[in-house]
Protein backbone atom coordinates (compact mmCIF):
# COMPACT_ATOMS: atom_id res chain seq x y z
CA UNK A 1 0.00 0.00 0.00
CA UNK A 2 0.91 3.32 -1.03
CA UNK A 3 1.99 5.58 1.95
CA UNK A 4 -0.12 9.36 1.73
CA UNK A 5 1.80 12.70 1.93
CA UNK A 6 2.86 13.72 5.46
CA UNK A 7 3.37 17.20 4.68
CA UNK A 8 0.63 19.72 4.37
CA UNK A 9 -0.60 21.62 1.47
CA UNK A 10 1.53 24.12 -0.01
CA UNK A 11 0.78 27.69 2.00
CA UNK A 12 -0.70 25.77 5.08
CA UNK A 13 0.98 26.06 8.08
CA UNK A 14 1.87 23.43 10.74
CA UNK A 15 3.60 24.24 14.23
CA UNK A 16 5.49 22.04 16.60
CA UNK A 17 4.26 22.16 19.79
CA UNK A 18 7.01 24.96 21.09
CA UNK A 19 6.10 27.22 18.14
CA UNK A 20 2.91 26.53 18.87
CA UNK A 21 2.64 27.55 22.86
CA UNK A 22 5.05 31.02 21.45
CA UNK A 23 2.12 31.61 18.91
CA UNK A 24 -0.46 30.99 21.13
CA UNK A 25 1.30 33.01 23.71
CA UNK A 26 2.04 36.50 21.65
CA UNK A 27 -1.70 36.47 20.30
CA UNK A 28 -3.15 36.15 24.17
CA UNK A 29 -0.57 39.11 25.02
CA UNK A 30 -2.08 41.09 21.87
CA UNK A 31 -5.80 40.08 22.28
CA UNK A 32 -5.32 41.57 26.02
CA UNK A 33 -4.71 45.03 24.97
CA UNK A 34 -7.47 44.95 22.72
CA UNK A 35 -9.55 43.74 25.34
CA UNK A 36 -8.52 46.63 27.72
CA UNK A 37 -9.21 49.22 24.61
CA UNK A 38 -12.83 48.16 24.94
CA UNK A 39 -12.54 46.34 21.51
CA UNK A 40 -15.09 43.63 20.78
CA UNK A 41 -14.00 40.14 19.64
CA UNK A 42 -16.30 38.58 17.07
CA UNK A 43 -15.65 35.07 15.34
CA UNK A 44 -17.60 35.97 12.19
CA UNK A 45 -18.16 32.81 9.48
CA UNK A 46 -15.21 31.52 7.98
CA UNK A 47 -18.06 31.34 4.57
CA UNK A 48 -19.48 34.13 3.16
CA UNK A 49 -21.61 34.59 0.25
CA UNK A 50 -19.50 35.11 -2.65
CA UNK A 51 -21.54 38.53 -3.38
CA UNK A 52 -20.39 39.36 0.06
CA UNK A 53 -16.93 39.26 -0.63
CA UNK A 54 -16.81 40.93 -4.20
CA UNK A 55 -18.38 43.02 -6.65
CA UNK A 56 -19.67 41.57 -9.94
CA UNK A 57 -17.69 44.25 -11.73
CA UNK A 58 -13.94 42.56 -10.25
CA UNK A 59 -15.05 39.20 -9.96
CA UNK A 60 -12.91 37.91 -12.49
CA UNK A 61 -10.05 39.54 -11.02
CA UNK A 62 -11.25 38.13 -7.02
CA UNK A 63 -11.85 34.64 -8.58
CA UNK A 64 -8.09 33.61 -9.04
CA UNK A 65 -7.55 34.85 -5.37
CA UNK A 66 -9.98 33.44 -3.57
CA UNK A 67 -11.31 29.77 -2.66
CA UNK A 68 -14.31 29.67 -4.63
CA UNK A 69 -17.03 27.04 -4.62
CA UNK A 70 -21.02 26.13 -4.96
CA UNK A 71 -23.12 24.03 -2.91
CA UNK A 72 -26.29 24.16 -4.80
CA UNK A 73 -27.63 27.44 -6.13
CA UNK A 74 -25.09 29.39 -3.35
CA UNK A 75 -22.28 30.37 -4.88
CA UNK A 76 -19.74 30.64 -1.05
CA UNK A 77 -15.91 31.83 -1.02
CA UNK A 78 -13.69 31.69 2.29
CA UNK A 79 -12.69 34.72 3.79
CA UNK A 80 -9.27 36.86 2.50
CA UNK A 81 -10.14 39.77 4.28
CA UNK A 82 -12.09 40.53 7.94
CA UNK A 83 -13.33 43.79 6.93
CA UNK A 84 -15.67 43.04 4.36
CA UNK A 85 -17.52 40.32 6.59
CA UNK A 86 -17.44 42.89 9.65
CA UNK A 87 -19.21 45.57 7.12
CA UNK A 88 -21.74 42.97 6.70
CA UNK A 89 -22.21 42.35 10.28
CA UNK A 90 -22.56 45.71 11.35
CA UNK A 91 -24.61 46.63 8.47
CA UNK A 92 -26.71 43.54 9.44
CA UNK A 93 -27.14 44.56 13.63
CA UNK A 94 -27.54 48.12 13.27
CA UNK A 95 -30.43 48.16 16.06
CA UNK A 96 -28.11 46.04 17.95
CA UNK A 97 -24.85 48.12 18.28
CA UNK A 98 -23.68 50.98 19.93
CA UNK A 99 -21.99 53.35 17.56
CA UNK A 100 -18.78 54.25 17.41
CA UNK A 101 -18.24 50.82 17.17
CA UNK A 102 -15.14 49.03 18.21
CA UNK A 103 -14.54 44.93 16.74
CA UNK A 104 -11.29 43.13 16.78
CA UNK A 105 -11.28 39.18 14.86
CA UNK A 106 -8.38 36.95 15.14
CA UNK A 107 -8.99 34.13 12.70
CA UNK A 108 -7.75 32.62 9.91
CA UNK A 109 -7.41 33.97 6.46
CA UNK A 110 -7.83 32.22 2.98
CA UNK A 111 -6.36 33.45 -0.30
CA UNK A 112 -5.46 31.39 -3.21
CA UNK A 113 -2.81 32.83 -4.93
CA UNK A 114 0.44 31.36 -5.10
CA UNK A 115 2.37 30.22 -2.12
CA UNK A 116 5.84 31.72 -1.16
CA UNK A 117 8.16 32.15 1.59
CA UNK A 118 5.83 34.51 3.97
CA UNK A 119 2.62 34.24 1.68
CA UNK A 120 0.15 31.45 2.63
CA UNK A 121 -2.84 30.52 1.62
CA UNK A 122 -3.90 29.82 4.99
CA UNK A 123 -3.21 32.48 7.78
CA UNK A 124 -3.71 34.08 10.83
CA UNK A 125 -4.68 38.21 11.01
CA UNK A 126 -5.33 40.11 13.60
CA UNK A 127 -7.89 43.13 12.92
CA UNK A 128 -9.28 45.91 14.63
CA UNK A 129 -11.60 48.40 13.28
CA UNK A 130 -13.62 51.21 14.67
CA UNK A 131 -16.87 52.26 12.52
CA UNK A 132 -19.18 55.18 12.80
CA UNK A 133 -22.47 56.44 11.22
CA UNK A 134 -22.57 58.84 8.88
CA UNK A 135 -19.37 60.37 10.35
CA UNK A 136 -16.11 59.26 12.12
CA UNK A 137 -13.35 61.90 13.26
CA UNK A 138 -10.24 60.87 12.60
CA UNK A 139 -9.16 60.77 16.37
CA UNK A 140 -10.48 57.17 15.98
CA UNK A 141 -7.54 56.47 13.05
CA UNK A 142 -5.31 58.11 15.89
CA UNK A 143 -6.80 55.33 18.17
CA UNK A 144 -6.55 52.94 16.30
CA UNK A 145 -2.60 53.23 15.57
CA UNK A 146 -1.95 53.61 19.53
CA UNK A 147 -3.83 50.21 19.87
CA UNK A 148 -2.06 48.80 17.14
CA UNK A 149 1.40 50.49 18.85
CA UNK A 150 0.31 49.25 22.61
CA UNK A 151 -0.29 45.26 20.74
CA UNK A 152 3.23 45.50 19.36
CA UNK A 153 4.74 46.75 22.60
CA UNK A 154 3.02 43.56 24.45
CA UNK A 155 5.50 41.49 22.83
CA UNK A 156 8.47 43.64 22.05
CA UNK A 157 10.48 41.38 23.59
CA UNK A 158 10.29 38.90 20.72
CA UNK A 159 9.82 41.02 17.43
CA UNK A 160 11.76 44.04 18.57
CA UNK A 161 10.94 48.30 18.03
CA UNK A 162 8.57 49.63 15.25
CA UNK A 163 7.78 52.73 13.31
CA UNK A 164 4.86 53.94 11.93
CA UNK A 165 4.41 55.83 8.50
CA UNK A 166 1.67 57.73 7.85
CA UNK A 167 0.42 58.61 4.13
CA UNK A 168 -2.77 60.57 2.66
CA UNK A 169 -5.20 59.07 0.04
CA UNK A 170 -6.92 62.71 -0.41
CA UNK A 171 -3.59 64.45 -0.76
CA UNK A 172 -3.20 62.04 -3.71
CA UNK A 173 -6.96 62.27 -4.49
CA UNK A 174 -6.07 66.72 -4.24
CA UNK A 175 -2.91 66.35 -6.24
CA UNK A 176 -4.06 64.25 -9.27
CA UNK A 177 -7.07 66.95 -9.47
CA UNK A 178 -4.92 69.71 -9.25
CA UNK A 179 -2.31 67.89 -12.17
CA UNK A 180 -5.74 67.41 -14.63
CA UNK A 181 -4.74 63.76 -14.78
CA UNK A 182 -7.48 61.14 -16.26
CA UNK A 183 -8.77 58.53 -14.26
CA UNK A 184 -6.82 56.25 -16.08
CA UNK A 185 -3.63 58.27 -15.03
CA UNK A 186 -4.86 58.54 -11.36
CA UNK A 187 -4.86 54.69 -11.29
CA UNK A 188 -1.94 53.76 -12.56
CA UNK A 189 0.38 56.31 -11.14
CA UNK A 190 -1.50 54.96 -7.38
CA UNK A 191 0.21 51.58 -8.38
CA UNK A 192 3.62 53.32 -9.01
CA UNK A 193 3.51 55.18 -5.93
CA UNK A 194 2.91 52.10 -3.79
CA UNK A 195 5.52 50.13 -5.46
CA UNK A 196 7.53 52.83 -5.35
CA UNK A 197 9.64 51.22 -2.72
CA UNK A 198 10.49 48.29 -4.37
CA UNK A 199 10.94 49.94 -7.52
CA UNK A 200 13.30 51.89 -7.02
CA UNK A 201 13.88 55.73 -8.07
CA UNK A 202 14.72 54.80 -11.99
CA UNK A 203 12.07 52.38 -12.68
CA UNK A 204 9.83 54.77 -10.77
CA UNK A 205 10.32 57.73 -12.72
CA UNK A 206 9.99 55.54 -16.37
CA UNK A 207 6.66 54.06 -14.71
CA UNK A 208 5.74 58.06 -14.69
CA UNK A 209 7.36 58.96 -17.88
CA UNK A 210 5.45 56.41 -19.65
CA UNK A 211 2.24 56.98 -17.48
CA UNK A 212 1.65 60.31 -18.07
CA UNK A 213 3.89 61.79 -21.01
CA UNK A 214 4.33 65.08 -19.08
CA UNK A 215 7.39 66.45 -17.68
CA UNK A 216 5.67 69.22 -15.43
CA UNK A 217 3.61 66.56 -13.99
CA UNK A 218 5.91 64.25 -14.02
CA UNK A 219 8.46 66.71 -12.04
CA UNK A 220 5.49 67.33 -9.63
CA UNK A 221 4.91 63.92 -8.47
CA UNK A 222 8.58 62.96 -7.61
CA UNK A 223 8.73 66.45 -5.69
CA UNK A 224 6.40 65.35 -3.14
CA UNK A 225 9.26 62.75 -2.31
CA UNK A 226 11.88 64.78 -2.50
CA UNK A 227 11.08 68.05 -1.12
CA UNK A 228 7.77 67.23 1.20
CA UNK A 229 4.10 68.51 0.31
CA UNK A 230 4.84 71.92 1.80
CA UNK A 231 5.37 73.20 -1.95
CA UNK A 232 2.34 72.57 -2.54
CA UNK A 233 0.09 74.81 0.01
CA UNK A 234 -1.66 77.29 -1.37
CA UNK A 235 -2.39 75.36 -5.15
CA UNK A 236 -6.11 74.23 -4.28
CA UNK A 237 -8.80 73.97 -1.12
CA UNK A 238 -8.48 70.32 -1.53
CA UNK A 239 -4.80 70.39 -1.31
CA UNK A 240 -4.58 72.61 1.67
CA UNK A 241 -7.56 70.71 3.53
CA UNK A 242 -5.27 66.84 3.28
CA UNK A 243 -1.93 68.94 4.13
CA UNK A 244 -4.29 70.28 7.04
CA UNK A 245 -5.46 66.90 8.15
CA UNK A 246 -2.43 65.29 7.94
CA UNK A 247 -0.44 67.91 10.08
CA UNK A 248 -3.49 68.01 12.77
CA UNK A 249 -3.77 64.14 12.57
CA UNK A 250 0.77 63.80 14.35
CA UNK A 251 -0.34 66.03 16.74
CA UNK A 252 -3.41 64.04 17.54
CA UNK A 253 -0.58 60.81 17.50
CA UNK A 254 1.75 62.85 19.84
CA UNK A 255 -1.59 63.40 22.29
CA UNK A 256 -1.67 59.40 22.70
CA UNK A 257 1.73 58.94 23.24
CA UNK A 258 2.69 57.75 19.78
CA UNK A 259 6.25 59.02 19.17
CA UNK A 260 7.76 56.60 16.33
CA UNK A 261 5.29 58.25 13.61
CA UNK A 262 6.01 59.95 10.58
CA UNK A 263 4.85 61.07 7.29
CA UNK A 264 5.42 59.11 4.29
CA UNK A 265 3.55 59.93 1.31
CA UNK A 266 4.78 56.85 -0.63
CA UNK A 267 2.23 54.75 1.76
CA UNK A 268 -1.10 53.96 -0.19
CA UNK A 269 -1.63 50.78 0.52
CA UNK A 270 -3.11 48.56 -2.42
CA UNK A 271 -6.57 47.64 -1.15
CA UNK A 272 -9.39 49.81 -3.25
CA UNK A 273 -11.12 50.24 -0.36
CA UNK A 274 -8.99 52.78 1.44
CA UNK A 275 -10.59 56.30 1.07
CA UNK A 276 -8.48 58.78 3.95
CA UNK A 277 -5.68 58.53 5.62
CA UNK A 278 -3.30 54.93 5.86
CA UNK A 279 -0.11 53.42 7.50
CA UNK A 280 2.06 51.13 7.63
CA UNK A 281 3.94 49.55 10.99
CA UNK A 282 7.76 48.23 9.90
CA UNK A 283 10.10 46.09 12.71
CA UNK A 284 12.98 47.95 12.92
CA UNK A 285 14.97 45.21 13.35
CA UNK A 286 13.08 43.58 10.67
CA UNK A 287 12.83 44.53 7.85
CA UNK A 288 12.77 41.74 5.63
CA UNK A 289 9.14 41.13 6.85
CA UNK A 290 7.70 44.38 5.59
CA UNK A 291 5.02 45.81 6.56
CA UNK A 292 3.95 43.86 9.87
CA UNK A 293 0.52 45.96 10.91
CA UNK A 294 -1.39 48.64 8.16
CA UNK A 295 -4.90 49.98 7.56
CA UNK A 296 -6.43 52.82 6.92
CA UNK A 297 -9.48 54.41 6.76
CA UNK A 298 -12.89 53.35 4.44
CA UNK A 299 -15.48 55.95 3.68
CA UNK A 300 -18.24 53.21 3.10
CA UNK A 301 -17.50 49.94 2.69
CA UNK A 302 -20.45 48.46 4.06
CA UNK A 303 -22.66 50.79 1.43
CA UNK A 304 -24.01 47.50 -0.43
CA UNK A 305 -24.85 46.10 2.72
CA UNK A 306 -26.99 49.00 3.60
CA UNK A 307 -28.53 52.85 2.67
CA UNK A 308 -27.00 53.86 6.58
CA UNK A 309 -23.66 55.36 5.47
CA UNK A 310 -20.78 53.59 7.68
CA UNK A 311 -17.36 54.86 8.27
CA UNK A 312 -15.02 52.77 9.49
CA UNK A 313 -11.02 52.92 10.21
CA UNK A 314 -9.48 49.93 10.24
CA UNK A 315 -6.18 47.63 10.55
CA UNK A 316 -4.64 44.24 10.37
CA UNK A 317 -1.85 42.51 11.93
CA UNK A 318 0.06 39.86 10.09
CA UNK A 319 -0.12 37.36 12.60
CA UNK A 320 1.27 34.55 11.35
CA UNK A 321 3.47 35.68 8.83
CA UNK A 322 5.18 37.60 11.16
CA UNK A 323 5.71 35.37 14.30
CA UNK A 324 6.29 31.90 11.81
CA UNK A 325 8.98 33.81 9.87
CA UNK A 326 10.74 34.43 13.82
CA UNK A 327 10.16 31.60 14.95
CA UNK A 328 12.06 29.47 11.73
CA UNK A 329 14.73 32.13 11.37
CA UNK A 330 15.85 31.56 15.26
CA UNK A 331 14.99 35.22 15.78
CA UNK A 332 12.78 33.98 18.78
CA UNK A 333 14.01 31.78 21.67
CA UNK A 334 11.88 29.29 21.86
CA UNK A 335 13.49 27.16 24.74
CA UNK A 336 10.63 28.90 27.07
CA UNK A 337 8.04 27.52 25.54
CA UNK A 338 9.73 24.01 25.24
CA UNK A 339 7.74 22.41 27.56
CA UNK A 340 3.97 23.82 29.64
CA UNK A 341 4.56 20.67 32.33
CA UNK A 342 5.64 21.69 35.81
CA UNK A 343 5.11 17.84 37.04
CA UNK A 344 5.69 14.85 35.32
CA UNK A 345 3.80 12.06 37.72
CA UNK A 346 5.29 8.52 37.46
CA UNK A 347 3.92 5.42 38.09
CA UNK A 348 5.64 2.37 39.29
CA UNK A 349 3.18 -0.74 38.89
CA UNK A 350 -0.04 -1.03 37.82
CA UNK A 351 -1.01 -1.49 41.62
CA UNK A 352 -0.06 1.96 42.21
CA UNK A 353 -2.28 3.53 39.25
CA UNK A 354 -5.36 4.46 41.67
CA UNK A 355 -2.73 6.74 43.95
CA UNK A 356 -1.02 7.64 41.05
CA UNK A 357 -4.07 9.36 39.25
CA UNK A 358 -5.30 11.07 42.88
CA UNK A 359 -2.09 12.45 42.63
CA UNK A 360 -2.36 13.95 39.08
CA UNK A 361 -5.75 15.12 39.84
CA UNK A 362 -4.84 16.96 43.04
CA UNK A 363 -1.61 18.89 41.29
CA UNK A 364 -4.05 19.84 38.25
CA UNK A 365 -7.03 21.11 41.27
CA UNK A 366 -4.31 23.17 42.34
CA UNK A 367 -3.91 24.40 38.78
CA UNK A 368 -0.20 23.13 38.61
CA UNK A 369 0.28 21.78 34.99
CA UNK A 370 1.10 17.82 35.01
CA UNK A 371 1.15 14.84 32.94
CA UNK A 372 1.16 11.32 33.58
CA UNK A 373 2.82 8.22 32.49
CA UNK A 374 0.38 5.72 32.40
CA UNK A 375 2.37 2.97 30.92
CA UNK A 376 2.63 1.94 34.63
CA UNK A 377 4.12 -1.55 33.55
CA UNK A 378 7.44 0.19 31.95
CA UNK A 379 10.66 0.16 33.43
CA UNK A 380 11.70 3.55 35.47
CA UNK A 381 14.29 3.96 32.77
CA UNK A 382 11.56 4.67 30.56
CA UNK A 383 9.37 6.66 32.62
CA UNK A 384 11.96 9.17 33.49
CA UNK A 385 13.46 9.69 29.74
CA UNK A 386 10.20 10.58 29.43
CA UNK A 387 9.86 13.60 31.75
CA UNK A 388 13.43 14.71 30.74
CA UNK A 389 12.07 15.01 27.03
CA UNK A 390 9.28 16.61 27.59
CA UNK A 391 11.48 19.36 30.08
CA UNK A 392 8.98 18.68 33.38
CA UNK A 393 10.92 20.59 35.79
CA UNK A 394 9.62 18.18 38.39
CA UNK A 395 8.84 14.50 38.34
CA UNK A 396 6.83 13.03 41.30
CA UNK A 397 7.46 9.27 40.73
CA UNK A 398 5.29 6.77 42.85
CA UNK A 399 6.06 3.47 43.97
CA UNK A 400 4.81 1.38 46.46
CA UNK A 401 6.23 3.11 49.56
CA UNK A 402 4.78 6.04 48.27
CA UNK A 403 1.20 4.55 47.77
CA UNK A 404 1.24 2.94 51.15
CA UNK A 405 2.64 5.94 52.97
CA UNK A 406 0.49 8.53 50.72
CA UNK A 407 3.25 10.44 49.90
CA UNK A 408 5.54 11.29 46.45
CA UNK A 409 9.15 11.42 45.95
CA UNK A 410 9.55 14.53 44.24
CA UNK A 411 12.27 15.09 41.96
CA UNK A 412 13.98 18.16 40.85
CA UNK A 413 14.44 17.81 37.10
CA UNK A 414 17.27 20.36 36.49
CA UNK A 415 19.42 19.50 40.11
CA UNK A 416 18.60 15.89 40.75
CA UNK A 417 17.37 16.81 44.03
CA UNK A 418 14.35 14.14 45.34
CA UNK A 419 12.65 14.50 48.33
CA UNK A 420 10.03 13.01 50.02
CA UNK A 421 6.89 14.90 50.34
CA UNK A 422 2.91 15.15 50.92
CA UNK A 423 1.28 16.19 47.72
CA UNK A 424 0.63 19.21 49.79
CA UNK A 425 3.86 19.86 50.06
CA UNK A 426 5.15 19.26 46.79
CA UNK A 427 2.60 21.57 45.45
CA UNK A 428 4.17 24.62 47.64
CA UNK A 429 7.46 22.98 46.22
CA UNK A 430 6.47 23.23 42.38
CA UNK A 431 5.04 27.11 43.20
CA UNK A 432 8.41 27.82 44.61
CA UNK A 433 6.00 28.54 48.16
């Protein structure tokens, strides 16, 4: 017989149990703060309509990145994104929630394009959004960049500092209008300007050359990334009203404490949907990853979910690429996480079992982590290899002294120390009491 794969899909992700308690570990930090910042956690379907998640007019275009499929007259995609199946929510509970609204989701993510070192098909995100109706001041994107900041900080120790750049959709929006450009022009030029940084200056200005056939334009545009948007106060309302916002909006950042921002006009991020002001959060001592944390704000998403206008600013983590790609470079330690067992409890004879498992469930009522060998017919040998490989820092083996005498001989794992004790006392032992 044939033996089946043993390795998952391409772009799925598997963890050994070490990686696994660090993941586990960072997103409970994270999830904490956005607890404290009054965020609410939904675990929206994994399935939505495929109208849901796209608009006939792109669907050819969302069909090769999504997972796509019909169960009788339904045609249902998985989720790429949280913030289309939140505008659905909200649009759907109106009556039911109190406005602004904050919702964080931590759950996977499915996209089917093609699988790459730090691009899965399969992933977890971390979002937080904060919607409004009708209107939204953008204090709440200011929010929503400290929360994102204060989620970073939580686990600083394993991913390192982080800046923040800030960029303007409008100013772009103000600019093109002021340049005359076509719609055409507007669109492609966006594209340039977010690839801008992995373009490079050269290819950049060809992209414009080519793009726009203008020099004066042309000139204009690489300006802003040269010499700032200060040249161009004065040219148009709309112009002065995003240089406005955007110089109110650091203050707003300094106000909560958020000191590692700073304006970068190149940031545009590539998601349609973004309508105001976006950022992007780099590791400074990363920056192979990227971007680890961006968003922006949406002026109405959920606007084919319902006639209520909804604002929303909005952000995502990425969880899992960032925190996998750590975890296989070495970046993070994982020796910490090597083992969750403070008490390995082994028995010596199946006679011994009954004690043996009174034991166990005492140490676990006293919320001390322990496993037990229950192959109570193998040799000691055996039954201690075992705690050493799983790194129990204690072992409390039972024999039948032990049994008769209700006690446990309580071994320290790292010293060789073994003592022996009540289970009373080699709880206040473990605990370090």
């Amino acid at each position: 017989m044939d033996l089946k794969p043993t390795k998952p899909l391409s772009g799925f992700i598997e963890l050994l149990p070490a990686q696994q308690r660090c993941f586990d570990f960072c997103a409970a930090r994270m999830l904490d703060v956005l607890k404290v910042s009054g965020f609410n956690q939904l675990d929206l379907p994994a399935i939505e309509r495929a109208e849901v998640l796209t608009d006939k007019d792109n669907w050819d275009e969302i069909e090769t990145q999504m997972f796509l499929f019909q169960k009788g007259d339904t045609k249902m995609g998985l989720r790429y994104d949280g913030t289309v199946g939140l505008s659905r929510y909200v649009a759907g509970h109106l009556n039911d929630l109190v406005f602004p609204f904050r919702a964080s989701q931590f759950s996977k993510r499915y996209r089917g394009e093609r699988a790459q070192r730090g691009r899965y098909r399969e992933f977890y995100q971390m979002d937080m959004d904060i919607m409004g109706v009708n209107s939204l001041s953008t204090n709440y994107d200011a929010e929503i960049i400290s929360v994102i900041q204060r989620t970073l900080d939580s686990v600083s120790e394993f991913i390192g500092e982080n800046v923040v750049r800030v960029g303007s959709r409008p100013f772009w929006d103000a600019l093109f209008d002021y340049l005359e450009m076509t719609d055409g022009q507007k669109k492609d030029v966006f594209v340039l300007i977010d690839k801008k940084d992995k373009m490079g200056d050269e290819d950049f200005a060809e992209g414009l050359r080519d793009t726009l056939n203008n020099v004066e334009k042309e000139n204009q545009i690489k300006s802003v990334f040269t010499n700032g948007y200060s040249d161009f106060l004065n040219k148009s309302d709309k112009l002065d009203a995003a240089i406005s916002e955007l110089n109110e909006f650091m203050k707003t950042l300094d106000l909560f404490g958020v000191k590692n921002a700073e304006i970068d006009l190149s940031i545009t991020r590539g998601l349609a949907y973004y309508t105001g002001l976006v950022f992007e959060f780099k590791l400074l001592e990363h920056p192979e990853l990227g971007t680890a944390a961006g968003g922006g704000r949406y002026a109405d998403l959920a606007g084919k979910f319902s006639k209520t206008k909804i604002i929303g600013v909005g952000a995502a983590i990425g969880f899992s690429r960032i925190f996998v790609a750590l975890m296989e470079s070495g970046a993070i330690d994982l020796s910490r996480f090597e083992s969750p067992v403070d008490v390995s409890v082994l028995c010596m004879g199946n006679e011994n079992l009954g004690y043996a498992v009174s034991v166990l469930n005492a140490l676990r009522d006293a919320n001390v982590a322990a496993v037990a060998y229950l192959d109570a017919d193998k040799k000691f040998k055996n039954q201690i290899e075992y705690a050493d490989k799983i790194n129990a820092k204690f072992s409390a083996i039972i024999g039948e002294t032990e049994a008769e005498n209700q006690v446990v001989a309580l071994k320290n794992m790292a010293t060789g120390e073994q003592q022996s004790l009540t289970v009373e006392e080699a709880i206040k032992m473990v605990r370090g009491e």
